[in-house]
PDB file of N, CA and C in Angstrom:
ATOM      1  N   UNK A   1     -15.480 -13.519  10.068  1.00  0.00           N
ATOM      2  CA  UNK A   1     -14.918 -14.418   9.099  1.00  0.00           C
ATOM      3  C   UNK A   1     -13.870 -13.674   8.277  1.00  0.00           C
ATOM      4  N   UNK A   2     -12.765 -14.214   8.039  1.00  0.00           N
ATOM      5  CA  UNK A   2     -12.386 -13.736   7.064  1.00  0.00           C
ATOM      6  C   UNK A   2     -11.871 -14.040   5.624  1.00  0.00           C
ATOM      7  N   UNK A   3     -12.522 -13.509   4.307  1.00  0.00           N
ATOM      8  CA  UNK A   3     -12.317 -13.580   2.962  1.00  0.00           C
ATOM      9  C   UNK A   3     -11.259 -13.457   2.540  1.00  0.00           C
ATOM     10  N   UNK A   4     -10.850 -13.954   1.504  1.00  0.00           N
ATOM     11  CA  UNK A   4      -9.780 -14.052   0.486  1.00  0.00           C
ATOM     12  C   UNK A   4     -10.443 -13.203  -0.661  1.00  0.00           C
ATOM     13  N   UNK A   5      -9.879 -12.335  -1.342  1.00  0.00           N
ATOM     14  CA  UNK A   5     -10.411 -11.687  -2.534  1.00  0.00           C
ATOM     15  C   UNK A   5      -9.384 -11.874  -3.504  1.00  0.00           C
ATOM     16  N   UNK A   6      -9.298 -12.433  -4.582  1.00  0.00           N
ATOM     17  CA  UNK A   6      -8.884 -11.995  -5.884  1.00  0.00           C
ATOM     18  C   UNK A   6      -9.556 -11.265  -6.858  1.00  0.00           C
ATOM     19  N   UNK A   7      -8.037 -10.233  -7.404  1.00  0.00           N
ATOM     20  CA  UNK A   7      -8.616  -9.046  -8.087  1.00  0.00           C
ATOM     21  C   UNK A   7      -7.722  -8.812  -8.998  1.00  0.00           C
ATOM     22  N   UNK A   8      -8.234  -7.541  -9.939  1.00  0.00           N
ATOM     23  CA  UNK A   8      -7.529  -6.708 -10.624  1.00  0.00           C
ATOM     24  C   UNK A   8      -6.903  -5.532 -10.034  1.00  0.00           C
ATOM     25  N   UNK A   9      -6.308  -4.972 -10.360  1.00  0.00           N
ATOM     26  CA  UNK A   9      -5.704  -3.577  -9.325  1.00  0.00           C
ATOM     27  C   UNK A   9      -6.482  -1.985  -9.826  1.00  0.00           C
ATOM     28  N   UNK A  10      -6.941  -2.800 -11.527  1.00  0.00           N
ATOM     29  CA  UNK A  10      -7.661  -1.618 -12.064  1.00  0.00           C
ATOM     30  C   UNK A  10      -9.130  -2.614 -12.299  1.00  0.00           C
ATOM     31  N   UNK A  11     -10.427  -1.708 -11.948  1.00  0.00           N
ATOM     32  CA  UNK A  11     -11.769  -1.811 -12.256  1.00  0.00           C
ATOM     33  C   UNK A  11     -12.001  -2.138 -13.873  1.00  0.00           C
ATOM     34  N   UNK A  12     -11.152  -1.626 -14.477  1.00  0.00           N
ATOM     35  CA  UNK A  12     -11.070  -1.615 -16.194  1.00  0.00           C
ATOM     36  C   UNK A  12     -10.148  -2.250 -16.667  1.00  0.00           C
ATOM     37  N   UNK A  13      -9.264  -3.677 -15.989  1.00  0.00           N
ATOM     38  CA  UNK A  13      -8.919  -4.219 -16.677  1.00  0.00           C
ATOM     39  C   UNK A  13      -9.434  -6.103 -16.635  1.00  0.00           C
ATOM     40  N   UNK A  14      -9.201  -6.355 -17.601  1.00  0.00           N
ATOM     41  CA  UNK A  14      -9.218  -7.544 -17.956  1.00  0.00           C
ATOM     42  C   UNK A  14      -8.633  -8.805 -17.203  1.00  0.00           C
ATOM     43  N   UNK A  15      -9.680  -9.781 -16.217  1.00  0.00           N
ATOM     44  CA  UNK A  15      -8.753 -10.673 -15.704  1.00  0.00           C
ATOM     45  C   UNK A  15      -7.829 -11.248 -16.122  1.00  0.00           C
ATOM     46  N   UNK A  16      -6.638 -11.286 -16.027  1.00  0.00           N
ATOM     47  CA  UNK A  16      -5.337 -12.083 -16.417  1.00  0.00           C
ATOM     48  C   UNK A  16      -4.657 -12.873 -15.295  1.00  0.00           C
ATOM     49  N   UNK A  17      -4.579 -14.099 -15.139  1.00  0.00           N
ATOM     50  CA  UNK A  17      -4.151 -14.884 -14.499  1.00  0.00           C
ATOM     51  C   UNK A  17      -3.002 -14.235 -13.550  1.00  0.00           C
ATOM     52  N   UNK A  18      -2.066 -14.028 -14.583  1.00  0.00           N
ATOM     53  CA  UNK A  18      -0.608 -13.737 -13.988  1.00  0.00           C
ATOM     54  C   UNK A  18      -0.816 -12.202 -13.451  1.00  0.00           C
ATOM     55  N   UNK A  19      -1.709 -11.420 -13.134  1.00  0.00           N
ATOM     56  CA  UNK A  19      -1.581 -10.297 -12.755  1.00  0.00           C
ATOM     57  C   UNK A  19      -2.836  -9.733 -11.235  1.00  0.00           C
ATOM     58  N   UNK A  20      -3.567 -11.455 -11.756  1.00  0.00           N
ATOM     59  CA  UNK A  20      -4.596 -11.592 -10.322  1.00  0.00           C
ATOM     60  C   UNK A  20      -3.369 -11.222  -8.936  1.00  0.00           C
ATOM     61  N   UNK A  21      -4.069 -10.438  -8.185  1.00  0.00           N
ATOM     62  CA  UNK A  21      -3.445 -10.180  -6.725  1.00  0.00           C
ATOM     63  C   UNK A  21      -4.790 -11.279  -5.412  1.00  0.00           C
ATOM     64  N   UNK A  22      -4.079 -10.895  -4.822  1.00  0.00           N
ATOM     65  CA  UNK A  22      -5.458 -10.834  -3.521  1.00  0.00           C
ATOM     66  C   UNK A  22      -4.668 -10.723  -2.176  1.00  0.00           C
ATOM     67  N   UNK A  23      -6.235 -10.156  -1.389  1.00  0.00           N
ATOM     68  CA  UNK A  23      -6.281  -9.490  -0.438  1.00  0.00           C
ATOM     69  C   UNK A  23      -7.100 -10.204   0.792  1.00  0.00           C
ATOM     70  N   UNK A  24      -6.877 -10.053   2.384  1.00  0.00           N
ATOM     71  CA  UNK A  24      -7.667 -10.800   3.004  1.00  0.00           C
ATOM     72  C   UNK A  24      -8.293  -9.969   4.047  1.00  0.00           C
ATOM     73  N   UNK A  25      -9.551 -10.069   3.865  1.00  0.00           N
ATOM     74  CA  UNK A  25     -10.580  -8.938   4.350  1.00  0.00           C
ATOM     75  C   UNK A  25     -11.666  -9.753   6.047  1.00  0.00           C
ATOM     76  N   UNK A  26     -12.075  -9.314   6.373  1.00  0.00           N
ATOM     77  CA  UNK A  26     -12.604  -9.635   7.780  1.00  0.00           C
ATOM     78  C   UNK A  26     -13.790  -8.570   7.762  1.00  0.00           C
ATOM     79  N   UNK A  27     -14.931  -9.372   7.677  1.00  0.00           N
ATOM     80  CA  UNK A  27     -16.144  -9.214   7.227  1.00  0.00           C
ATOM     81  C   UNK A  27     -17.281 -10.188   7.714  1.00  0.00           C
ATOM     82  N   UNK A  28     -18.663  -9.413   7.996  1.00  0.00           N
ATOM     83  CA  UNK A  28     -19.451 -11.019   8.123  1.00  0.00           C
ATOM     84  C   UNK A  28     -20.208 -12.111   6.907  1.00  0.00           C
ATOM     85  N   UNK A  29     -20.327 -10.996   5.895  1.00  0.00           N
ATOM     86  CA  UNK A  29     -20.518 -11.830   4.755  1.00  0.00           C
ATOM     87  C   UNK A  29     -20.156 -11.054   3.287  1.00  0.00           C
ATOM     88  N   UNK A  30     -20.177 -11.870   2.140  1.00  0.00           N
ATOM     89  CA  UNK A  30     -19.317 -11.103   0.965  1.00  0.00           C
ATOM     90  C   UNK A  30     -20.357 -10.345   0.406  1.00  0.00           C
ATOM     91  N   UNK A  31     -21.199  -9.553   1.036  1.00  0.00           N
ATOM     92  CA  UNK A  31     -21.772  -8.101   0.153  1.00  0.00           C
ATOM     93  C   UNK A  31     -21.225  -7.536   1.341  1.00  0.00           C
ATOM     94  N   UNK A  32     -20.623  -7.654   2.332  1.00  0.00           N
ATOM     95  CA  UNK A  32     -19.917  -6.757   2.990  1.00  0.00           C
ATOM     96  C   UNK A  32     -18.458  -6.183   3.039  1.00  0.00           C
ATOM     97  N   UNK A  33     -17.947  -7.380   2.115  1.00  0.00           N
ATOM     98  CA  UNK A  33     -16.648  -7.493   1.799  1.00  0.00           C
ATOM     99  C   UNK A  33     -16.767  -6.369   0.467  1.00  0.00           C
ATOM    100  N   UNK A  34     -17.897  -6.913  -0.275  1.00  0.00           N
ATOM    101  CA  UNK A  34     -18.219  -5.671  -1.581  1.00  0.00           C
ATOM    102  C   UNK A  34     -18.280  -4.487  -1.372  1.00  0.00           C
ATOM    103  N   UNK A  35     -19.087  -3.971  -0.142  1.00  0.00           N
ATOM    104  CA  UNK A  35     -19.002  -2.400   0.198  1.00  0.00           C
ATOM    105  C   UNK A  35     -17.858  -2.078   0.296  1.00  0.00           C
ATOM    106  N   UNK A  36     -16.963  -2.710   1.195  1.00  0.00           N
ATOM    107  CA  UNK A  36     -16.052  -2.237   2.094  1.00  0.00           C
ATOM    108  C   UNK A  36     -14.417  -1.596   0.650  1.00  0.00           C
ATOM    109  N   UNK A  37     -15.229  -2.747  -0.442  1.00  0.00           N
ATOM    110  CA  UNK A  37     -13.932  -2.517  -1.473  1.00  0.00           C
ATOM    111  C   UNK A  37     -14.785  -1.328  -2.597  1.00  0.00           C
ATOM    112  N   UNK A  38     -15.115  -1.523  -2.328  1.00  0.00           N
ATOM    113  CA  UNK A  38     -16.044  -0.300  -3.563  1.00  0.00           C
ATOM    114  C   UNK A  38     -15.357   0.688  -3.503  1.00  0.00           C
ATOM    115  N   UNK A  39     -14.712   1.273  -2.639  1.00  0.00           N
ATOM    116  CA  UNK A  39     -14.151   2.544  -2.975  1.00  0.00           C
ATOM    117  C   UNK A  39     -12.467   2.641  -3.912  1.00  0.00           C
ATOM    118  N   UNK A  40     -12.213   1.132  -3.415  1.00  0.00           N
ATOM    119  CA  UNK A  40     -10.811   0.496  -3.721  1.00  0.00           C
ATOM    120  C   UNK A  40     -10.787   0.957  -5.422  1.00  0.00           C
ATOM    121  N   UNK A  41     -12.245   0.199  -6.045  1.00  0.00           N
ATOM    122  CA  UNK A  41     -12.434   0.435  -7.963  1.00  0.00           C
ATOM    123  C   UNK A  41     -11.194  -0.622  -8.046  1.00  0.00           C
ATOM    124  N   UNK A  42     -11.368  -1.879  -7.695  1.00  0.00           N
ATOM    125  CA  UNK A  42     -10.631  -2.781  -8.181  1.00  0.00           C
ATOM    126  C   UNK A  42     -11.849  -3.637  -8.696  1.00  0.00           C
ATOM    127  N   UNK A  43     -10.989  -5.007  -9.912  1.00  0.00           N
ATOM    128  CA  UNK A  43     -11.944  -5.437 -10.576  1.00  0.00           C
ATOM    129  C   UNK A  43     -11.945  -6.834  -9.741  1.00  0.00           C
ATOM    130  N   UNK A  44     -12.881  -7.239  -8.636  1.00  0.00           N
ATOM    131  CA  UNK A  44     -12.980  -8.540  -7.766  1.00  0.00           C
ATOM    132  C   UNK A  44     -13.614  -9.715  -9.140  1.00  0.00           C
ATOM    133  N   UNK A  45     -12.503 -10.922  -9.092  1.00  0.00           N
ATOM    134  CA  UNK A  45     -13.024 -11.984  -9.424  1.00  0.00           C
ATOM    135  C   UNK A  45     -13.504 -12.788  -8.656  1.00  0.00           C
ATOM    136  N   UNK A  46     -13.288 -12.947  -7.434  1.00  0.00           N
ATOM    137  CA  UNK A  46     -13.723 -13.610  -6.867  1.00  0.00           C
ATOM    138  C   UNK A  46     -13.448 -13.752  -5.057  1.00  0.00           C
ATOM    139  N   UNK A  47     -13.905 -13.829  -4.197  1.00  0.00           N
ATOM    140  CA  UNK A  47     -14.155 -13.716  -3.284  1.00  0.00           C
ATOM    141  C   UNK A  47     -14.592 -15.214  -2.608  1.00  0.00           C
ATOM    142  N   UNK A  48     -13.800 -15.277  -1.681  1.00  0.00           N
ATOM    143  CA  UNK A  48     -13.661 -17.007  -1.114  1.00  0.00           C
ATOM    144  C   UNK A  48     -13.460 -16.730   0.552  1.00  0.00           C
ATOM    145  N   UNK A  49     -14.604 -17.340   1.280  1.00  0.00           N
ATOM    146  CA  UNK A  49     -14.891 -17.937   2.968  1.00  0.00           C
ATOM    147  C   UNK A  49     -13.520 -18.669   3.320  1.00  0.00           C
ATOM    148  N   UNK A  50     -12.895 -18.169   4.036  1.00  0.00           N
ATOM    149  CA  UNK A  50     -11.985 -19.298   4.269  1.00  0.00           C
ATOM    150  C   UNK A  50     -12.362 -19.883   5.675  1.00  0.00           C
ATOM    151  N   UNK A  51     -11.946 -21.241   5.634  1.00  0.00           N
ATOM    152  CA  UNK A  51     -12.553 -22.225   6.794  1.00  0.00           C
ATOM    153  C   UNK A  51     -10.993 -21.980   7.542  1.00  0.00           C
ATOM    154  N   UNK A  52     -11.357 -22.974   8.747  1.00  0.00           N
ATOM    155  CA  UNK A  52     -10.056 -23.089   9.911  1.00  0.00           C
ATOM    156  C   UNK A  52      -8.902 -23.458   9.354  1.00  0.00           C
ATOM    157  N   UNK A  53      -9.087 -24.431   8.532  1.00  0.00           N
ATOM    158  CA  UNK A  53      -7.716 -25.389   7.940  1.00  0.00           C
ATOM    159  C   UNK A  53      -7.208 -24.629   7.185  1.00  0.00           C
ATOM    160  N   UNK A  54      -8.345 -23.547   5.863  1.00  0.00           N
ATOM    161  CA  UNK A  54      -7.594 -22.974   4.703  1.00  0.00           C
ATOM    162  C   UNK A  54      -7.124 -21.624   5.637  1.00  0.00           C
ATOM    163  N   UNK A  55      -7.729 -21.107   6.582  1.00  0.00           N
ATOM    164  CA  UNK A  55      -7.180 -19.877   6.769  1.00  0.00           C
ATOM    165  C   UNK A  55      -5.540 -20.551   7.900  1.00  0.00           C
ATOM    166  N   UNK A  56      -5.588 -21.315   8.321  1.00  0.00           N
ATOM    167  CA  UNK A  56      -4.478 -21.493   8.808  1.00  0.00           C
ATOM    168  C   UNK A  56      -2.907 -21.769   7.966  1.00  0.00           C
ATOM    169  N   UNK A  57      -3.690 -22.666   6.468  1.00  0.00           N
ATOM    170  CA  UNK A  57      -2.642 -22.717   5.782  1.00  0.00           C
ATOM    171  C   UNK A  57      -2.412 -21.356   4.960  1.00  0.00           C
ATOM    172  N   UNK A  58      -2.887 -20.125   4.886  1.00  0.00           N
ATOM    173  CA  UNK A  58      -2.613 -19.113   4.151  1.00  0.00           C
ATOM    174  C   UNK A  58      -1.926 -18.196   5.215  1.00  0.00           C
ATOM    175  N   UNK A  59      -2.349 -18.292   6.743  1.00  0.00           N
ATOM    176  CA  UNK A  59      -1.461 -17.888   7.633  1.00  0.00           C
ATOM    177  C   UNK A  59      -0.053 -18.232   7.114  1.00  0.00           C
ATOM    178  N   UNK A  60       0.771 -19.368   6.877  1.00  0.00           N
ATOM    179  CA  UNK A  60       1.813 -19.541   6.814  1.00  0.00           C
ATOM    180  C   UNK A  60       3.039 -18.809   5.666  1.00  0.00           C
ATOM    181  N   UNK A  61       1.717 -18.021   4.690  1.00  0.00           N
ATOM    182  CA  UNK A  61       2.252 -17.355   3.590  1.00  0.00           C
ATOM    183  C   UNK A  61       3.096 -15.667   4.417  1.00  0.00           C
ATOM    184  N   UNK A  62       3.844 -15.446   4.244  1.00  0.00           N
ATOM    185  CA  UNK A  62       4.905 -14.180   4.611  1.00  0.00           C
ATOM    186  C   UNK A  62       3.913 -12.892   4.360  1.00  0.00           C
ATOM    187  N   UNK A  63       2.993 -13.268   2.850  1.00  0.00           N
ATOM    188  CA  UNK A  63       2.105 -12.008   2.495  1.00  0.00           C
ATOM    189  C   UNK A  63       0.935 -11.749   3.085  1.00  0.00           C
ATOM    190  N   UNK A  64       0.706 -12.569   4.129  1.00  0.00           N
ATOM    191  CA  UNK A  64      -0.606 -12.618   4.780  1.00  0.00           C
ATOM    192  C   UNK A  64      -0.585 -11.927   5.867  1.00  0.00           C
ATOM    193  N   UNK A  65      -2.055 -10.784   4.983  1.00  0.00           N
ATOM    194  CA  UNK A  65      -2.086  -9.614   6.109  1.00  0.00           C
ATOM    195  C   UNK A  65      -3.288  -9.143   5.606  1.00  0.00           C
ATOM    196  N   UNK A  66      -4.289  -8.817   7.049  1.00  0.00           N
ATOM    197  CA  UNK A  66      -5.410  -9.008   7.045  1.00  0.00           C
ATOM    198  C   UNK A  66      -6.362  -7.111   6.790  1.00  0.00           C
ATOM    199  N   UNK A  67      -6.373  -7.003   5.358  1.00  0.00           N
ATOM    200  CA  UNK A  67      -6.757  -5.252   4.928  1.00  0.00           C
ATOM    201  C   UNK A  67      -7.511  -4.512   6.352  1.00  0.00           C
ATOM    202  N   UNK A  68      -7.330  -3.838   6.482  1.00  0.00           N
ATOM    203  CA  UNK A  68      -8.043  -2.779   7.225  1.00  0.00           C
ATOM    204  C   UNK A  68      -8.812  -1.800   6.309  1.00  0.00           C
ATOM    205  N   UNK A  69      -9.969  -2.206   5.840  1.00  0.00           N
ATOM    206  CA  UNK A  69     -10.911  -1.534   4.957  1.00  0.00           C
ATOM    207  C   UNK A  69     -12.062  -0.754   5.595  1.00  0.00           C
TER     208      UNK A  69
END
């Protein structure tokens, strides 16, 4: 499967809308997606399954590229 993660870039900062990133990870479930970033020390808000339809429409984004963690 693969996850969508939004994050902070620092572990110690404060979610802020305009400074959320994310990343798309390939994993079988999200405490695996958690290990795999733990070393990253980014601050994850949230972490999202993407289905056929959503991962196809985020395919179409230029930034979509799948982490090698």
């Amino acid at each position: 499967m693969i996850f969508k993660v939004l994050y902070q870039e620092f572990a110690s900062e404060v979610p802020v809308r305009e400074r959320t990133q994310s990343m798309y990870v390939e994993a079988k479930t999200e405490r695996e997606v958690r290990k795999k970033l733990a070393e990253k020390n980014v601050n994850i808000e949230y972490i999202q399954v993407l289905n056929e339809d959503h991962l196809a429409y985020e395919k179409q984004s230029e930034d979509f590229q799948v982490e090698n963690v």
